[in-house]
Protein backbone atom coordinates (compact mmCIF):
# COMPACT_ATOMS: atom_id res chain seq x y z
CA UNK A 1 -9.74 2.90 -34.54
CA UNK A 2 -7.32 0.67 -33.13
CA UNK A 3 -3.76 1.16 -31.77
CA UNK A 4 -0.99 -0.60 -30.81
CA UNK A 5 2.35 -0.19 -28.82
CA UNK A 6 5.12 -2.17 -28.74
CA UNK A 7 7.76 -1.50 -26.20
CA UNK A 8 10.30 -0.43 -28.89
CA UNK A 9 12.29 1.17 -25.76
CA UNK A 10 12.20 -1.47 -23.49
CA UNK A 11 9.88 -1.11 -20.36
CA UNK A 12 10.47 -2.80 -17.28
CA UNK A 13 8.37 -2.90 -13.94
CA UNK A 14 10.37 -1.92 -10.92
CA UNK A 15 7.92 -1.11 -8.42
CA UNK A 16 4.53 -2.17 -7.08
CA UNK A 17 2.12 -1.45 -4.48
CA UNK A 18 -1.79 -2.55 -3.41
CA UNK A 19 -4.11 -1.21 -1.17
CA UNK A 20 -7.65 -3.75 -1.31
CA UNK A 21 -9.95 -5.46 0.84
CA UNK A 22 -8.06 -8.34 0.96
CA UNK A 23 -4.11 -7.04 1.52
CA UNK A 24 -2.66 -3.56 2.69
CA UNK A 25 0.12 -4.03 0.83
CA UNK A 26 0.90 -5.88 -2.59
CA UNK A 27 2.74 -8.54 -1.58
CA UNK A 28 -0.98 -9.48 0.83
CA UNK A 29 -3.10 -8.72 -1.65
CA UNK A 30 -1.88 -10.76 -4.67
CA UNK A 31 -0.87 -14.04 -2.55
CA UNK A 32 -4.56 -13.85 -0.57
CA UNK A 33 -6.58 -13.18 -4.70
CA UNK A 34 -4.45 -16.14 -5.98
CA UNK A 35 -5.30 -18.50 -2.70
CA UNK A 36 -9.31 -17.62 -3.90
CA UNK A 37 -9.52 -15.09 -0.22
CA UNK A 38 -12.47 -13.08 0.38
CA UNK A 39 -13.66 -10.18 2.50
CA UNK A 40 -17.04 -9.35 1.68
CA UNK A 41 -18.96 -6.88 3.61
CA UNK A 42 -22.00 -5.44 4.18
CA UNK A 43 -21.93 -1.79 3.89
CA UNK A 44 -24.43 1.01 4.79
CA UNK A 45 -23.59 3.45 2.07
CA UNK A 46 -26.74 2.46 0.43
CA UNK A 47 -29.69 0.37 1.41
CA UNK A 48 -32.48 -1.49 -0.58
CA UNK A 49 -35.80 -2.04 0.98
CA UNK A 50 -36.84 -5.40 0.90
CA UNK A 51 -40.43 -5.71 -0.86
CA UNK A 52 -42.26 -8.23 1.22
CA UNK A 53 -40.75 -7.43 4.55
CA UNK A 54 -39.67 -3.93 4.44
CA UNK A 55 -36.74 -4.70 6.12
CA UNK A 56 -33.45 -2.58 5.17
CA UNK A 57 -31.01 -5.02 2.86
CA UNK A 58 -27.17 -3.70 2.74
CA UNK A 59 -24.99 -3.94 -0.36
CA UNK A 60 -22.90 -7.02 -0.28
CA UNK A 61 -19.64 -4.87 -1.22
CA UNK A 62 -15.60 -5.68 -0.53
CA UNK A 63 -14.81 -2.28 1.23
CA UNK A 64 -11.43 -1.66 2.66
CA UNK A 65 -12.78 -2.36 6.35
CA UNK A 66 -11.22 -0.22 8.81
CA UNK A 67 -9.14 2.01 6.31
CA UNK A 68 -11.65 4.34 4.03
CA UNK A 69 -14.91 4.07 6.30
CA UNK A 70 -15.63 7.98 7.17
CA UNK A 71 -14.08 9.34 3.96
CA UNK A 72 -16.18 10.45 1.09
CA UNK A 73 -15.80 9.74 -2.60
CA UNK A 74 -12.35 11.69 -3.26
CA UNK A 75 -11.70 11.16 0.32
CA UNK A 76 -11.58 7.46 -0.44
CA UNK A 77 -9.40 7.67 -3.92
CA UNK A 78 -6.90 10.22 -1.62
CA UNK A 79 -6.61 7.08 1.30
CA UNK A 80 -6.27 4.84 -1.13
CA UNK A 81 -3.87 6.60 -3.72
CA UNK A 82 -1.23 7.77 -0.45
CA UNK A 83 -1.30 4.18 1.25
CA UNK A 84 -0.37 2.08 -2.76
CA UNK A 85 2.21 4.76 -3.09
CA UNK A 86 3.45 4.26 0.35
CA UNK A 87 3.43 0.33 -0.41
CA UNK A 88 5.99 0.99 -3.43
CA UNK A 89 7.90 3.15 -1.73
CA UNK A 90 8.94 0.93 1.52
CA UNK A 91 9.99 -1.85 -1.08
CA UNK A 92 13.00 0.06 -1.76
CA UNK A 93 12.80 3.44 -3.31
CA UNK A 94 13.48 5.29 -0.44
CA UNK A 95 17.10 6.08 -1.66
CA UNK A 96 16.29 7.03 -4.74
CA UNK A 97 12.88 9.03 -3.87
CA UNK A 98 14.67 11.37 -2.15
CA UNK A 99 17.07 12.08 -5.12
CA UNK A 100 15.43 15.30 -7.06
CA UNK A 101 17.08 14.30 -10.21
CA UNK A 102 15.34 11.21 -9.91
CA UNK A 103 12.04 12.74 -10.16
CA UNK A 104 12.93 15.30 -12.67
CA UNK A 105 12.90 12.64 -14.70
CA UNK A 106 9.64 10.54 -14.16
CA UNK A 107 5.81 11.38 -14.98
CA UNK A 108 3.47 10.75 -12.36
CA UNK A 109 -0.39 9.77 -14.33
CA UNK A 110 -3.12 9.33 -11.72
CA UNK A 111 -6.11 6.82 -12.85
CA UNK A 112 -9.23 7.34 -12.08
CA UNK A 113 -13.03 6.27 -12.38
CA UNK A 114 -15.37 7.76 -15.37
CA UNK A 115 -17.56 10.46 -13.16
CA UNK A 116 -20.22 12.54 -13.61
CA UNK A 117 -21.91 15.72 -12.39
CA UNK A 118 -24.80 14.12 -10.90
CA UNK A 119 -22.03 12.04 -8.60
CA UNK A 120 -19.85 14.42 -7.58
CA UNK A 121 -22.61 16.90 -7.52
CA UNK A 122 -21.04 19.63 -9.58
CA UNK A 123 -22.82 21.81 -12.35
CA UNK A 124 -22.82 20.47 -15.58
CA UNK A 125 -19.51 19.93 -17.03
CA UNK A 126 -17.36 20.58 -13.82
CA UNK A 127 -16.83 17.11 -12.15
CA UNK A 128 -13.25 16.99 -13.93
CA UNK A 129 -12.55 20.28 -12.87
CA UNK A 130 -13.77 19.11 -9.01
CA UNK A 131 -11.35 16.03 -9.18
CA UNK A 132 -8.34 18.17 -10.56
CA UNK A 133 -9.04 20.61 -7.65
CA UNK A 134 -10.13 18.11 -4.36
CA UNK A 135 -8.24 15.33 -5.04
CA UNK A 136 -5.24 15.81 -8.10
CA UNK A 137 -3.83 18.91 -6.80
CA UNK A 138 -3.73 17.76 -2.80
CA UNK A 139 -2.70 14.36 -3.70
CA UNK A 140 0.53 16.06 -5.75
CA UNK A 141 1.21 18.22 -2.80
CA UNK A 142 1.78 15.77 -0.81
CA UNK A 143 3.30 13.28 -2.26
CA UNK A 144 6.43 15.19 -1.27
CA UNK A 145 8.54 14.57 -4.12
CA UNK A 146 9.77 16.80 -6.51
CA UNK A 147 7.81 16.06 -10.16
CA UNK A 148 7.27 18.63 -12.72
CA UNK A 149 3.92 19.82 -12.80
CA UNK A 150 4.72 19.37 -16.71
CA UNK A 151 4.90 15.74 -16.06
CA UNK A 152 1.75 15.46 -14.16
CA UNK A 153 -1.69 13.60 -15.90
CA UNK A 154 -5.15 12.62 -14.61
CA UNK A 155 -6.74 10.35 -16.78
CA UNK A 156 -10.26 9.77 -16.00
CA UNK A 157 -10.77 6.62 -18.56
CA UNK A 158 -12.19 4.09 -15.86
CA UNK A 159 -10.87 0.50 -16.64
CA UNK A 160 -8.90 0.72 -19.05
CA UNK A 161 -7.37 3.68 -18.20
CA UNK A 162 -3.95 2.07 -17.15
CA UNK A 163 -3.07 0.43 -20.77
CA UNK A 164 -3.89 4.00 -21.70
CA UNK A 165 -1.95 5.94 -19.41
CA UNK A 166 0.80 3.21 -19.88
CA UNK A 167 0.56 3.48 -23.72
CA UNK A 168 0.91 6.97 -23.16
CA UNK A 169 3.92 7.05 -20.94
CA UNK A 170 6.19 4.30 -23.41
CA UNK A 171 5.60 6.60 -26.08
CA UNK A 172 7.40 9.16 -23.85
CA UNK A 173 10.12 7.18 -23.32
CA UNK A 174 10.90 6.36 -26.99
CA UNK A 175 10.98 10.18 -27.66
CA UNK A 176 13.51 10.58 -24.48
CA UNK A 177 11.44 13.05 -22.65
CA UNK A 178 10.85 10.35 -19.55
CA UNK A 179 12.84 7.47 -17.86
CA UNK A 180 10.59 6.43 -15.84
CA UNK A 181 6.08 6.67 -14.46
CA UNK A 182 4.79 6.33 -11.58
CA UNK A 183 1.25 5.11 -12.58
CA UNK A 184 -1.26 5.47 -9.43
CA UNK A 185 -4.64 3.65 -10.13
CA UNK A 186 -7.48 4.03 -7.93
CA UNK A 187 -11.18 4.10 -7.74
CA UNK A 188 -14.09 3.45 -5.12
CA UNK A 189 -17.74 2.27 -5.71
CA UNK A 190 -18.17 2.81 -2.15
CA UNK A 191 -19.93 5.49 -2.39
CA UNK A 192 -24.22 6.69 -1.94
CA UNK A 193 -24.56 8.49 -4.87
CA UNK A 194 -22.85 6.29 -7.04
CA UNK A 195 -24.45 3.29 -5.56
CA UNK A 196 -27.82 4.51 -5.72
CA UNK A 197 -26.95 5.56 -9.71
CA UNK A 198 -25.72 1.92 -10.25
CA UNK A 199 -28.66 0.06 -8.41
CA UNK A 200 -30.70 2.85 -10.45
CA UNK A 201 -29.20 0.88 -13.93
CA UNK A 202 -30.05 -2.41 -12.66
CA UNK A 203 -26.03 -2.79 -12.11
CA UNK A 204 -25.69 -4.01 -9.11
CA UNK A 205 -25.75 -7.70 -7.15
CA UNK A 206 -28.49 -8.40 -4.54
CA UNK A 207 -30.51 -10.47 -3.05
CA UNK A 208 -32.96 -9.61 -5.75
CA UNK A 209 -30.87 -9.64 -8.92
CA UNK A 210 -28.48 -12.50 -9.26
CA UNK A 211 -26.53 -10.62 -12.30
CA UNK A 212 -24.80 -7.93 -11.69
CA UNK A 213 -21.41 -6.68 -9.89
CA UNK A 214 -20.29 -6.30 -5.81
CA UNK A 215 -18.62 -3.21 -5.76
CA UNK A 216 -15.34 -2.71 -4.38
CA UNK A 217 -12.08 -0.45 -3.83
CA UNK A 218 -8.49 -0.21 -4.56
CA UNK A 219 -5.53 1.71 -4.92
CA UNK A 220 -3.04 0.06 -7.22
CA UNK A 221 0.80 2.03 -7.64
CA UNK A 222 3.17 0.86 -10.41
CA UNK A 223 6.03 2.46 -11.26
CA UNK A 224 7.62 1.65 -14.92
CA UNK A 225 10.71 2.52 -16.11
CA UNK A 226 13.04 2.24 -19.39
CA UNK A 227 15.69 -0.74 -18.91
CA UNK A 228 18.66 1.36 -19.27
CA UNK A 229 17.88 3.78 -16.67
CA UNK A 230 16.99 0.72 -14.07
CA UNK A 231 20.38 -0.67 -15.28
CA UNK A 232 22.16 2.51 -14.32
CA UNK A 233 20.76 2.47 -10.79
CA UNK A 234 20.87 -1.21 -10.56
CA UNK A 235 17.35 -2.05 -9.55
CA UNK A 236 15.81 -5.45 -10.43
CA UNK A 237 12.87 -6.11 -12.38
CA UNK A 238 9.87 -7.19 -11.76
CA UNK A 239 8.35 -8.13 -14.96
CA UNK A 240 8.82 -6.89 -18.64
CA UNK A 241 5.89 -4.89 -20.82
CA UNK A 242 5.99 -6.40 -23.87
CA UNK A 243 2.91 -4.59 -25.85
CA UNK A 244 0.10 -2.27 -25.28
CA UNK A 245 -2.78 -2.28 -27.48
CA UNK A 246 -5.81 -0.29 -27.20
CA UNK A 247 -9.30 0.77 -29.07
CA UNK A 248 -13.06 2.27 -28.51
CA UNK A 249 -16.48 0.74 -29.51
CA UNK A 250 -18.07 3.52 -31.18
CA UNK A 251 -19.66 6.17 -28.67
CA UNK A 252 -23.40 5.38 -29.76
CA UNK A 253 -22.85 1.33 -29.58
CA UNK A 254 -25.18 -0.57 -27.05
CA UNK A 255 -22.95 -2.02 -24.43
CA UNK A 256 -24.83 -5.26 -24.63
CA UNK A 257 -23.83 -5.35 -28.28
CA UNK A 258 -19.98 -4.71 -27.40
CA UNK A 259 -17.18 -6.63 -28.60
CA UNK A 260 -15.75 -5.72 -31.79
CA UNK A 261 -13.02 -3.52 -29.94
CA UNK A 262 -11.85 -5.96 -27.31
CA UNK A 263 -11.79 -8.86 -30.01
CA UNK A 264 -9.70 -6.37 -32.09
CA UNK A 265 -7.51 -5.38 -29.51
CA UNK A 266 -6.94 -8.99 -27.69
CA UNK A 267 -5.82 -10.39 -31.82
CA UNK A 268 -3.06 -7.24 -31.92
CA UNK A 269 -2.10 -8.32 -28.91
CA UNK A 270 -1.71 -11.81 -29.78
CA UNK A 271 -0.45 -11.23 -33.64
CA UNK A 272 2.75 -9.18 -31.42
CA UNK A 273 3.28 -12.15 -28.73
CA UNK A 274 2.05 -15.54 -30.17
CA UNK A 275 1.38 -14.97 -33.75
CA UNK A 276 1.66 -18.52 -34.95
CA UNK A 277 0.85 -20.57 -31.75
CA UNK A 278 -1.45 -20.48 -29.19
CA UNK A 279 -0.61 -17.89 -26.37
CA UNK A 280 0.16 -20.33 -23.13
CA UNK A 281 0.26 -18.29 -19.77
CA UNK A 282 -1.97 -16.31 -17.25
CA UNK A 283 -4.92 -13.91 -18.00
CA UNK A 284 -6.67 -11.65 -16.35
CA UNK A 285 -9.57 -9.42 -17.27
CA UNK A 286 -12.51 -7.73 -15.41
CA UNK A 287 -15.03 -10.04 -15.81
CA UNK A 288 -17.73 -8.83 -13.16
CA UNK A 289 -21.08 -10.72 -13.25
CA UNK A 290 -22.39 -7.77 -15.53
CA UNK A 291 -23.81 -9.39 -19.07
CA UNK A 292 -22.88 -7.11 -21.19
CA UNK A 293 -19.50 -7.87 -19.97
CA UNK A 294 -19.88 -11.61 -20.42
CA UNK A 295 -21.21 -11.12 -23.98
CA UNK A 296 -18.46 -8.80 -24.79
CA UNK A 297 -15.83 -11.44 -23.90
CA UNK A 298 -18.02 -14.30 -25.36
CA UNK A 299 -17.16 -12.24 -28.86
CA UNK A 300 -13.54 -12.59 -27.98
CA UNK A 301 -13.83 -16.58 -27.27
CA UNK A 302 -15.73 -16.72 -30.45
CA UNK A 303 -13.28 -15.25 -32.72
CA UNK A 304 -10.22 -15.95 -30.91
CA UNK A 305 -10.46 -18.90 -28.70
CA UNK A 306 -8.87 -20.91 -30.14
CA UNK A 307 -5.78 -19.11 -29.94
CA UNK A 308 -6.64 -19.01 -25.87
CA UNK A 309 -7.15 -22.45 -25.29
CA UNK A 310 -4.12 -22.74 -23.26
CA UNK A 311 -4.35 -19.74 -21.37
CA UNK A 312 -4.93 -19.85 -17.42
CA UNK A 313 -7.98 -17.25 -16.73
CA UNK A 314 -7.83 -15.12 -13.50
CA UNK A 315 -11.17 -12.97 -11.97
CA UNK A 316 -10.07 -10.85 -9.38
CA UNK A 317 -13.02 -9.79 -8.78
CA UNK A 318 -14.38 -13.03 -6.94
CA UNK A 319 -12.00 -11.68 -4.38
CA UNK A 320 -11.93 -8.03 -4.50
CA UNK A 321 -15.64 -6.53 -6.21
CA UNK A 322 -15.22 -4.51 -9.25
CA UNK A 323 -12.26 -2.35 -8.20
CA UNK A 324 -13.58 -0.10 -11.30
CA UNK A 325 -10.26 2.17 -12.88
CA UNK A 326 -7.83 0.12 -10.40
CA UNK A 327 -8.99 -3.06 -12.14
CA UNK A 328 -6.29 -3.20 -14.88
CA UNK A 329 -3.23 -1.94 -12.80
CA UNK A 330 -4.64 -4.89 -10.17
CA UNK A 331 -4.67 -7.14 -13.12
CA UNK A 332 -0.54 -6.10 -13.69
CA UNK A 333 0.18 -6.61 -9.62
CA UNK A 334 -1.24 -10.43 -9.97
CA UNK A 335 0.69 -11.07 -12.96
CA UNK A 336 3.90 -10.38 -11.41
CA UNK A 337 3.27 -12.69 -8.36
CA UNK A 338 1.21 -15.14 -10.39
CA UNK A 339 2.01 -18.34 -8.21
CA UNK A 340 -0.11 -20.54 -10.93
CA UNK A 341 2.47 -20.09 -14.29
CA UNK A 342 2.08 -23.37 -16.47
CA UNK A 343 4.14 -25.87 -16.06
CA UNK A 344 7.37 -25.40 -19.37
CA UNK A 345 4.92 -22.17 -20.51
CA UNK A 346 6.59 -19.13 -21.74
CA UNK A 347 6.05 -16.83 -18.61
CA UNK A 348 3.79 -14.48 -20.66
CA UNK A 349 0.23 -12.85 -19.04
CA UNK A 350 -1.76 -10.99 -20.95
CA UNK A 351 -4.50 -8.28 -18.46
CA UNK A 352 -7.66 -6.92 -20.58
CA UNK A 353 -9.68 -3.88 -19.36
CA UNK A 354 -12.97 -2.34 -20.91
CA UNK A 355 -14.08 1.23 -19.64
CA UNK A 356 -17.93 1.72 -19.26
CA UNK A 357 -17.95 4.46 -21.81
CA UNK A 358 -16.17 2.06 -24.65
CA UNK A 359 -12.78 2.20 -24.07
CA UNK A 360 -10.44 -0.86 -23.97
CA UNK A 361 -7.22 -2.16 -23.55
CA UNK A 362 -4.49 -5.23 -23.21
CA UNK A 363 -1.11 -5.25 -21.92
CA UNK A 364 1.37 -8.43 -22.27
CA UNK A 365 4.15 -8.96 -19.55
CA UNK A 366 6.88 -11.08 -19.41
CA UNK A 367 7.09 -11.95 -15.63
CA UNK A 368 10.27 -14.45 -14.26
CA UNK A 369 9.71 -17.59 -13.88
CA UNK A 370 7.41 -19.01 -11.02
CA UNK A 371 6.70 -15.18 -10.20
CA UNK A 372 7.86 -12.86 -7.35
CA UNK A 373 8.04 -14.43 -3.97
């Protein structure tokens, strides 16, 4: 079933911050993804025998080279999470972060990637349980500011998990019991067991198998807030949320025979911002060399492309991997410093997301013109 939100309380963006391969930092990491920079690596997390000479292959992967090496799975999401949040913070919060009032009044909703038992090794049923525990709860603690524990999500939803959690979050802030989220999106693929369960699938790029996706890392911080209260304390935007729309394939559905849900979701989208003209400006989705991701979006070109004909596509993932439940809050990040609006276009971007498990989900901004510097 579908759903949409529009921003009836208007929602502003008034802090960002990016940990990836490419950039410690967000201002880095979008200006090196929209110059076409990247870092790939060889990692040793996994390795594939090679059939004729039985020499060890690595993973071609976009790690976070000399930051997350050493750490384990949650290790890696905890690195990640504390350096984003760290980014957001030093451009300009300071003041305000150390106001408790401040935080009385914000929800903090931690993103995260779709797990399992067999990854995280836990008995059957526990691996959300095991995240709350290893990596929620220590994360929280020491974040060092004073949210509610009321106020305090994990949503383990994968790629679309940010137009979720952001969905989520506005409809909060129409009923007045938030001014403000601090969204923290972060996953890893850097990881043996879940490499081993991906090249298991037939998932992964290698030298063998031309389709399939590099995996990567990020940590992606965004903090939203209701455009009275960043009037009050004077800070400037970054970009305006326009609409949220998200929906599910049904649970059962093939994901090679995906679509229905993302075509649904993209025309809501569309019918809010551009209803009788085609949309002009940026868009980014997680496109990832996976076909059942191509097909999926081939059902959106089909039944909607003509409506995207002007539209100027982005892939982060040429430069960062599939950065997995960080992809969509990435996505967000670019669109603010887009570099590449079109020339006289309204300065709209639209970022798509689908989850592994079905899930899906679109977000239009309204960024100033020419983007942040």
């Amino acid at each position: 079933m579908g759903r949409g939100q529009r921003a009836l309380t208007p929602t502003v963006i008034t802090g960002a911050g990016a940990i990836t391969s490419v950039g410690r930092g967000v201002a880095a990491t979008c200006a090196a993804i929209h110059a076409g920079i990247a870092r790939p690596r060889r990692v040793n997390a996994l390795n594939i025998v090679e059939p004729e000479t039985q020499e060890l292959i690595g993973i071609q992967s976009h790690p976070v080279h000399g930051y997350t090496e050493g750490f384990s799975l949650l290790g890696r999401w905890m690195r990640l999470a504390r350096g984003s949040v760290q980014d957001l913070m030093s451009s300009g919060l300071t003041s305000e972060g150390a106001s408790p009032r401040f935080w009385e009044s914000t929800g903090l909703v931690l993103v995260v990637g779709e797990l399992d038992d067999q990854t995280l090794l836990t008995e059957d049923g526990q691996a959300l349980a095991r995240i709350q525990d290893e990596f929620l709860e220590p994360f929280v603690s020491t974040l060092g500011v004073a949210i509610p524990s009321s106020n305090v999500r994990l949503l383990a939803r994968g790629h679309a998990g940010t137009a979720l959690a952001l969905q989520s979050g506005m409809r909060q802030f129409a009923a007045r019991e938030l001014e403000r989220l601090l969204l923290i999106a972060v996953d890893s693929y850097i990881d043996g067991l879940r490499l081993e369960g991906l090249l298991e699938n037939g998932r992964l790029k290698t030298e063998e198998q031309s389709v399939g996706f590099a995996p990567g890392e990020a940590g992606v911080a965004l903090l939203f807030e209701t455009e009275p209260s960043a009037r009050r304390r004077t800070a400037r935007p970054l970009g305006q949320v326009l609409t949220v729309a998200t929906d599910q394939e049904p649970e059962q559905l093939p994901r090679i025979q995906r679509g229905r849900a993302l075509t649904r979701c993209t025309q809501r989208l569309l019918d809010e911002t551009a209803p009788s003209a085609t949309f002009r400006g940026d868009l980014y989705n997680d496109l990832n060399g996976e076909t059942w991701r191509a097909q999926e979006w081939g059902h959106v070109r089909v039944n909607l492309g003509q409506r995207m004909d002007l539209s100027q596509w982005h892939l982060p993932c040429n430069s960062v991997g599939d950065v997995g439940a960080a992809s969509g809050a990435l996505g967000i990040c670019l669109a603010l410093r887009s570099r590449d609006s079109l020339q006289g276009a309204e300065p709209l971007s639209l970022v798509l997301s689908s989850s592994d498990s079905g899930d899906v989900g679109g977000i239009v901004l309204r960024t100033p013109e020419g983007g942040q510097p």
